[in-house]
Protein backbone atom coordinates (compact mmCIF):
# COMPACT_ATOMS: atom_id res chain seq x y z
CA UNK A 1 -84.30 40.64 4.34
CA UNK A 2 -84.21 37.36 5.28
CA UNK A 3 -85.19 37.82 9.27
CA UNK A 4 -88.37 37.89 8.60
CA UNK A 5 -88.57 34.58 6.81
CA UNK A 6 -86.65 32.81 9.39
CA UNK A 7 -86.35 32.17 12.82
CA UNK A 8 -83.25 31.08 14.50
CA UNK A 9 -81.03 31.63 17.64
CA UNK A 10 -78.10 31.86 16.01
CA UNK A 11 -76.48 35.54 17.24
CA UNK A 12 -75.18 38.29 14.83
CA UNK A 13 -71.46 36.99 16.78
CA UNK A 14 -72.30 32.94 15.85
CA UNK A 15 -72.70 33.91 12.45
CA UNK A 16 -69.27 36.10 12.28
CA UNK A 17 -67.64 33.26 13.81
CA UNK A 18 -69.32 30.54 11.05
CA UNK A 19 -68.27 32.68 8.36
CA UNK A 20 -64.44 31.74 7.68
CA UNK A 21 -65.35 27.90 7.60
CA UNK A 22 -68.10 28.57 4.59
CA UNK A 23 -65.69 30.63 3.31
CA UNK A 24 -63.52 27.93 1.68
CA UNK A 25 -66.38 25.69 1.51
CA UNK A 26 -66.70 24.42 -1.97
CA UNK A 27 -70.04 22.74 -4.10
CA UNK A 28 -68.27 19.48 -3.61
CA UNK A 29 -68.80 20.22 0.14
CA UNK A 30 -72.15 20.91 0.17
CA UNK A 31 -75.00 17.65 -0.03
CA UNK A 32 -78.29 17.84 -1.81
CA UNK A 33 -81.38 16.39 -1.15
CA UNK A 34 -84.62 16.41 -2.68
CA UNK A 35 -88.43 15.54 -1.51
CA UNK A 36 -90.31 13.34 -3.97
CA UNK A 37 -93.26 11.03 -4.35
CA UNK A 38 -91.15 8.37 -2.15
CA UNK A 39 -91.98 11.02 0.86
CA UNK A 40 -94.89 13.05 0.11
CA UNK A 41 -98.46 11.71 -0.54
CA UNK A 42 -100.75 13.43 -2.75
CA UNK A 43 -103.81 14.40 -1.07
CA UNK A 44 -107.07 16.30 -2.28
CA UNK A 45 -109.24 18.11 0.45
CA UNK A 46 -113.01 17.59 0.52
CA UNK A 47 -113.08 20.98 -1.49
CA UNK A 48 -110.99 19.37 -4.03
CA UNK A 49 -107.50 21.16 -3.11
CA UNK A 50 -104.25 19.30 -3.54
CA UNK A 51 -101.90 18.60 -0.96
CA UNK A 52 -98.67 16.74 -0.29
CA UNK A 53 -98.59 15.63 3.19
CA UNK A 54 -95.41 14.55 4.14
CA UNK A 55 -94.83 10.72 5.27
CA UNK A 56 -92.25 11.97 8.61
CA UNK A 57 -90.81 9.08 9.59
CA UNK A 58 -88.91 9.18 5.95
CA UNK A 59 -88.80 12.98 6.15
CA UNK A 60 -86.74 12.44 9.70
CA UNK A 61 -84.53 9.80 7.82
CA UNK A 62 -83.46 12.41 5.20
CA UNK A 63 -82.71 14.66 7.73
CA UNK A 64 -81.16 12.78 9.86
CA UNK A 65 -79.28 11.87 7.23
CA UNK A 66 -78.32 15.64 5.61
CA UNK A 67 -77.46 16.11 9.29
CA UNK A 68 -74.83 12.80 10.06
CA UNK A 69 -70.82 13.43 9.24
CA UNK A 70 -69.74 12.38 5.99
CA UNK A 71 -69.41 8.55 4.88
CA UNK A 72 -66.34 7.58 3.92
CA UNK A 73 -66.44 7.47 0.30
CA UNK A 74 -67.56 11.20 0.55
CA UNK A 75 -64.25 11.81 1.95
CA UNK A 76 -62.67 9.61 -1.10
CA UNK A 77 -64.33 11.65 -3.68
CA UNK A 78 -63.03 14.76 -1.87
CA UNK A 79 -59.46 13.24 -2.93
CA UNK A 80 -59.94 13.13 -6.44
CA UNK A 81 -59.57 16.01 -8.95
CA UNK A 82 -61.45 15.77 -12.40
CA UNK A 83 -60.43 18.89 -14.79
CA UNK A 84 -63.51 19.56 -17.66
CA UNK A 85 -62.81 20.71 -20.55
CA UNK A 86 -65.38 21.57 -23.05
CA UNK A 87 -64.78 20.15 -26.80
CA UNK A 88 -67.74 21.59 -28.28
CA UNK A 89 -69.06 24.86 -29.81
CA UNK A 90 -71.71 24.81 -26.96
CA UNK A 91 -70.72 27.12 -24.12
CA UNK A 92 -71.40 26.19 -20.52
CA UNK A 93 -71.45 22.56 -20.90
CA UNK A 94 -68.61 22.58 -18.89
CA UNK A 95 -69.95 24.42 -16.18
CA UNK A 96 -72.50 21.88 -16.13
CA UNK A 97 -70.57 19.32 -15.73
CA UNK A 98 -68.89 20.57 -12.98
CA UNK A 99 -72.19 20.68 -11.34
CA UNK A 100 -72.48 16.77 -11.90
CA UNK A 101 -69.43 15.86 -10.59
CA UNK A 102 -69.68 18.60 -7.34
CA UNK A 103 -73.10 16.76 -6.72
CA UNK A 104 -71.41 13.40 -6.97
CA UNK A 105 -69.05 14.81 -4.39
CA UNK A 106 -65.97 15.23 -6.68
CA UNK A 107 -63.70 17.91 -7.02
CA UNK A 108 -63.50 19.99 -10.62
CA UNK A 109 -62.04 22.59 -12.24
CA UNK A 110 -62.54 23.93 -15.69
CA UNK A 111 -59.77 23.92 -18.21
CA UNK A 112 -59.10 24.94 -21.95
CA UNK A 113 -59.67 22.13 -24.71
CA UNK A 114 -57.27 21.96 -27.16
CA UNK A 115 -60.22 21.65 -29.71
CA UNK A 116 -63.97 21.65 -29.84
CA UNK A 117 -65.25 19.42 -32.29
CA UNK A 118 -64.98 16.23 -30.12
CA UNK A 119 -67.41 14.01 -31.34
CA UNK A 120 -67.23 11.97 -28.32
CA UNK A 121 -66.77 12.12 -24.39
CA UNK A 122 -63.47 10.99 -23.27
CA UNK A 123 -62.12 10.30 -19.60
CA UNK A 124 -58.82 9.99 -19.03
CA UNK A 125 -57.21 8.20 -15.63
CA UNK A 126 -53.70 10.04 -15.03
CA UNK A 127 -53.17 8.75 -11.26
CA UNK A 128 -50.25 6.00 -10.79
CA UNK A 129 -52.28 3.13 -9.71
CA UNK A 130 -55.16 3.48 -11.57
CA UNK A 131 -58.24 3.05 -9.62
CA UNK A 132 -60.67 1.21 -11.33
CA UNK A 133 -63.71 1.69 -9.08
CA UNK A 134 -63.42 5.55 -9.37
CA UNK A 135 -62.77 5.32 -12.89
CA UNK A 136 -66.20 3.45 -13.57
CA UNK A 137 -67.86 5.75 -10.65
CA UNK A 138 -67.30 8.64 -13.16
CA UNK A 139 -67.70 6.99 -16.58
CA UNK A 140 -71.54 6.10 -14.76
CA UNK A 141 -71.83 9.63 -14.05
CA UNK A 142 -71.88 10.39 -17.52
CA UNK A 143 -72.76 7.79 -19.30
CA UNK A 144 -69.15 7.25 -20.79
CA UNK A 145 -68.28 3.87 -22.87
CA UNK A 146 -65.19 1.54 -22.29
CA UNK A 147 -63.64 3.00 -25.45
CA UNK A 148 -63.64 6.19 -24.77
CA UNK A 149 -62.12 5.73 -21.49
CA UNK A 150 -58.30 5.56 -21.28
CA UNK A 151 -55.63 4.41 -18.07
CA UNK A 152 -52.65 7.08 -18.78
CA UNK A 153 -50.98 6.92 -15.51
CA UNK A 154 -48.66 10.31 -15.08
CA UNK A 155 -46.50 11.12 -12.34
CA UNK A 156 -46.72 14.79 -12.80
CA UNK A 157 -50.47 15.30 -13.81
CA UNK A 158 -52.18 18.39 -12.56
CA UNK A 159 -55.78 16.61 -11.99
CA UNK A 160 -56.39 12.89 -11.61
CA UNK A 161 -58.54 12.87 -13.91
CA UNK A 162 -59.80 14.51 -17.22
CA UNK A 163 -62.68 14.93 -18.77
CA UNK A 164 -63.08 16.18 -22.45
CA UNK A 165 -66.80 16.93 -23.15
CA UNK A 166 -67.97 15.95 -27.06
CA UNK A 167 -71.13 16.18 -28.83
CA UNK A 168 -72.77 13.12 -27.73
CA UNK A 169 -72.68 14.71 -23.86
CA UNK A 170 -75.87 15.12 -22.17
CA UNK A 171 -75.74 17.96 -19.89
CA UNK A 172 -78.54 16.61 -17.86
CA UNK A 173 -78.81 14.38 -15.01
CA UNK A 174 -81.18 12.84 -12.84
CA UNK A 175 -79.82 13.26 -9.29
CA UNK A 176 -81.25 9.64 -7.78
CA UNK A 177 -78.89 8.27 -9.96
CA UNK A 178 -76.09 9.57 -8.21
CA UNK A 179 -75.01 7.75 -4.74
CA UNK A 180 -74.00 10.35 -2.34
């Protein structure tokens, strides 16, 4: 279905052979960019249609960009695990903030919260040395306050961090915000 919506080069045997390494090839993997008013120009014809016209030198930055190897904080991010866990009544907040973190490059995985009337957000640090400058990376992502954030170095935890979703959690998220 999609052949005649795009046109590539790429052979039936180059796409059998791409397959295995998208296989494993999580969210966390996978950048996002977006085209705004800081690229496109709104312009209105003479017979008073709208356009965006595109400003290309900053359209070739983005994609020059999308299309360079990873920096090297991307590939620190990739190290860290951050397990969600919903503590509300709401359903999929979780999943949602999965999304956030896989868009800030981290690695998540969804747990079970021992309850779900958390009033609050919490983040909890369980590596040894207790990186600070990850820690406030992620209590920026969501907006989480110094007192509900909590060093609690463990030896033998699962995740580096966790992430206990409450009430006050706003499941959305402006993606500028977030350095990639």
């Amino acid at each position: 279905q999609l052949s005649e919506f795009a046109v590539t080069d790429l052979t039936l045997f180059d796409v059998l052979n791409l397959a295995p390494q998208i296989a494993d090839l999580g969210s966390a993997n996978i950048r996002s960019y977006y085209i705004d008013q800081r690229i496109l120009t709104r312009w209105y014809s003479p017979k008073g249609q709208v356009m965006f016209v595109p400003d290309l030198p900053a359209m070739y930055a983005v994609v020059d960009e999308a299309l360079s190897p990873p920096k090297e904080i991307e590939y620190e991010r990739k190290e860290v695990t951050v397990e969600v866990w919903n503590g509300t009544t709401t359903g999929g907040l979780d999943i949602l903030a999965e999304e956030r973190l896989n868009y800030g490059g981290y690695i998540s995985h969804t747990g079970t919260a021992d309850k779900t009337d958390y009033p609050q957000t919490l983040l909890y640090d369980f590596t040894e040395s207790g990186d600070p400058e990850v820690a406030q990376e992620l209590r920026d992502l969501f907006g989480i306050s110094p007192e509900a954030f909590a060093a609690v170095p463990a030896e033998d935890a699962p995740y580096d961090f966790l992430l206990i979703l409450g009430t006050n959690f706003d499941p959305c998220f402006d993606p500028k915000q977030i350095e990639r």
